[in-house]
C-alpha atoms as a PDB file:
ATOM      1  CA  UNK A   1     -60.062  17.849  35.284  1.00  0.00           C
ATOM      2  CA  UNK A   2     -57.906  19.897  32.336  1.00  0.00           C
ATOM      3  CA  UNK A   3     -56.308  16.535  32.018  1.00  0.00           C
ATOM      4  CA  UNK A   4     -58.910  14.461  31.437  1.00  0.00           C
ATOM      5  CA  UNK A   5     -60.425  17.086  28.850  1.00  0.00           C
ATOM      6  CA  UNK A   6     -57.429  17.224  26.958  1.00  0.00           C
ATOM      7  CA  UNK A   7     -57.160  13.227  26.684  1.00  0.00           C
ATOM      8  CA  UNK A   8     -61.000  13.008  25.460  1.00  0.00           C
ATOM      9  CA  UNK A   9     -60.047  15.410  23.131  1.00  0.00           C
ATOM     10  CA  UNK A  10     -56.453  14.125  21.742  1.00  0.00           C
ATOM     11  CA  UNK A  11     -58.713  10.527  21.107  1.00  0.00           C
ATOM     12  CA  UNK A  12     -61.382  12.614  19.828  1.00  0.00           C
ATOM     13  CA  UNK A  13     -59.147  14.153  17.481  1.00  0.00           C
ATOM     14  CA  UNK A  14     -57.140  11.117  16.908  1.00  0.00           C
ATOM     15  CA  UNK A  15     -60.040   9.290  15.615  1.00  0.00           C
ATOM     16  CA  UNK A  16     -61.523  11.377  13.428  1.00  0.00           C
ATOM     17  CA  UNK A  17     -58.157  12.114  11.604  1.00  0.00           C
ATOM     18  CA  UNK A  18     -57.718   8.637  11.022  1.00  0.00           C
ATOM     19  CA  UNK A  19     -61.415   8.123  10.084  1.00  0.00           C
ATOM     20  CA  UNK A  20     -61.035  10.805   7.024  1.00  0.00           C
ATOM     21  CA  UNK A  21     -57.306   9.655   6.226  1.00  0.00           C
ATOM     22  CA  UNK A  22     -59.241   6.279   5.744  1.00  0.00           C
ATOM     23  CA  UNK A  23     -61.494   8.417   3.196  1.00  0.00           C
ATOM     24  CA  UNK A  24     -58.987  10.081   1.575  1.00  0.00           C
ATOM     25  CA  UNK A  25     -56.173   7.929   1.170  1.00  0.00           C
ATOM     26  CA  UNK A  26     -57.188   5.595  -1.546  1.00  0.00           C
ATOM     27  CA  UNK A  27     -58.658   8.197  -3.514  1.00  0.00           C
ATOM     28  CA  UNK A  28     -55.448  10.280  -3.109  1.00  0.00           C
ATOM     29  CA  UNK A  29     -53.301   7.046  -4.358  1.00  0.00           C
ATOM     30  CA  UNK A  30     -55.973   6.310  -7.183  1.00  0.00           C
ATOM     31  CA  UNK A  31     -56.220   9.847  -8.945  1.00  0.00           C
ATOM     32  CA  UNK A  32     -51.708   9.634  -8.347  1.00  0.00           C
ATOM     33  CA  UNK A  33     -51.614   6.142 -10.257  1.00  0.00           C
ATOM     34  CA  UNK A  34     -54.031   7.386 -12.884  1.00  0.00           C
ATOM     35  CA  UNK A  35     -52.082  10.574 -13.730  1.00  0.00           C
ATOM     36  CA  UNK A  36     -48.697   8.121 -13.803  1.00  0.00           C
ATOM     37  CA  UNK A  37     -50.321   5.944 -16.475  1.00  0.00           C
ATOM     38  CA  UNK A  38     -51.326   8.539 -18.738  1.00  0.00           C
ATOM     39  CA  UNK A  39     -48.271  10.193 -18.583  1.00  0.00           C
ATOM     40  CA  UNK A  40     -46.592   6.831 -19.165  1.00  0.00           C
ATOM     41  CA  UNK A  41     -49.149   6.374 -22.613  1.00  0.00           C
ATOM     42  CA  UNK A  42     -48.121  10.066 -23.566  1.00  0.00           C
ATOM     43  CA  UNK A  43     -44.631   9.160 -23.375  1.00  0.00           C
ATOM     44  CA  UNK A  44     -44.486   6.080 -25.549  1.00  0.00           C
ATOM     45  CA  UNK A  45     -46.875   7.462 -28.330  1.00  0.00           C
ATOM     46  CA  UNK A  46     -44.373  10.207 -28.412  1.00  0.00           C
ATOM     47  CA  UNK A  47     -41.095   7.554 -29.114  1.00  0.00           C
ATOM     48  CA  UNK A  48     -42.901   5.088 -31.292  1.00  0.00           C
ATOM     49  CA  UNK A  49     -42.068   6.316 -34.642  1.00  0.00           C
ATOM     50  CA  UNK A  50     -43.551   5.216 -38.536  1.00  0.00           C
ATOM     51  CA  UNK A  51     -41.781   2.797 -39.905  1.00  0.00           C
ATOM     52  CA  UNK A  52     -39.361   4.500 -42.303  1.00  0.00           C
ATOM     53  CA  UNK A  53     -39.356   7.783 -40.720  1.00  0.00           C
ATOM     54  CA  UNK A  54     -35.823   8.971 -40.014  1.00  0.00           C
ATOM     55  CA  UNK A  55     -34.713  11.642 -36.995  1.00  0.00           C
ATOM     56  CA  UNK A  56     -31.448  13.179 -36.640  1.00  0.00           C
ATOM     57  CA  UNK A  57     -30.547  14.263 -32.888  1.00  0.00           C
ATOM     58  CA  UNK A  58     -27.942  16.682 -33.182  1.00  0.00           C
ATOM     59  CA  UNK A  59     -25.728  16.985 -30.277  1.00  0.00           C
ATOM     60  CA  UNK A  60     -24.388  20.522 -29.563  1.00  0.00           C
ATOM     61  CA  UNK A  61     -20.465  20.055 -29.513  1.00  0.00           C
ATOM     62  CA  UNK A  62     -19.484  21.991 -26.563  1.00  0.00           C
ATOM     63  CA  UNK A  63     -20.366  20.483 -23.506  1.00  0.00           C
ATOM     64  CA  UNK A  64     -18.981  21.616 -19.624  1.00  0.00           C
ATOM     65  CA  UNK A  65     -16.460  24.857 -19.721  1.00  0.00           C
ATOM     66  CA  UNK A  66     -16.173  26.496 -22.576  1.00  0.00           C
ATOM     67  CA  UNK A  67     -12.671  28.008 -21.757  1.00  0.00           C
ATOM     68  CA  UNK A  68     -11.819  24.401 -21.042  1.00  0.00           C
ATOM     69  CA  UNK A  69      -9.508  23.060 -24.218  1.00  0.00           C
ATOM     70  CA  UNK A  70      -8.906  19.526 -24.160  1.00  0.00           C
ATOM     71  CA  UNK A  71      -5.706  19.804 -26.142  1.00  0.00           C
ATOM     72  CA  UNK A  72      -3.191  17.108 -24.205  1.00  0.00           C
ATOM     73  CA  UNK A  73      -1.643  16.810 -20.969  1.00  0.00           C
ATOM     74  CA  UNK A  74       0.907  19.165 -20.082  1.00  0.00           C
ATOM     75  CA  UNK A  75       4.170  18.496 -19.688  1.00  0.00           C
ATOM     76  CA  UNK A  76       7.204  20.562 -18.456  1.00  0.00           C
ATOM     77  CA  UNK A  77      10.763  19.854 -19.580  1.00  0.00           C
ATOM     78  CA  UNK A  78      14.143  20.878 -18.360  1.00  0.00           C
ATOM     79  CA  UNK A  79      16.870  22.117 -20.327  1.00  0.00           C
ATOM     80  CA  UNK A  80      19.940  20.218 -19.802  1.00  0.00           C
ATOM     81  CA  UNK A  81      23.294  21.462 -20.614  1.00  0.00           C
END
């Protein structure tokens, strides 16, 4: 009998979890593709630029270690005699 309760139920709940992901889902998708576009708008206004306008991008000079000096390789001699 506790068999046969608990497969009633598992369908049961099977169904209606399907039946709301069928409710859910597109909306879900929708408001995801919505906040991709404007994102995607507010991105290219910000890169279009007046024509004329000039921008300077300055790079900071030190990148990675900054105990790091890139001098040369290193190279070890011998003394001959």
């Amino acid at each position: 009998m506790a068999l046969i309760r608990f497969i009633i139920i598992a369908v049961g709940v099977y169904y209606i979890l399907k039946w709301i992901l069928k409710a859910i889902f597109p909306f879900l998708v929708q408001k995801t593709f919505s906040k991709m576009q404007e994102q995607a708008k507010q991105q290219q206004n910000q890169q279009t630029k007046k024509e004329g306008e000039i921008t300077i991008d300055k790079t900071s000079g030190k990148k990675g270690d900054p105990n790091k000096k890139d001098v040369g390789d290193y190279v070890d001699y011998e003394e001959l005699d």
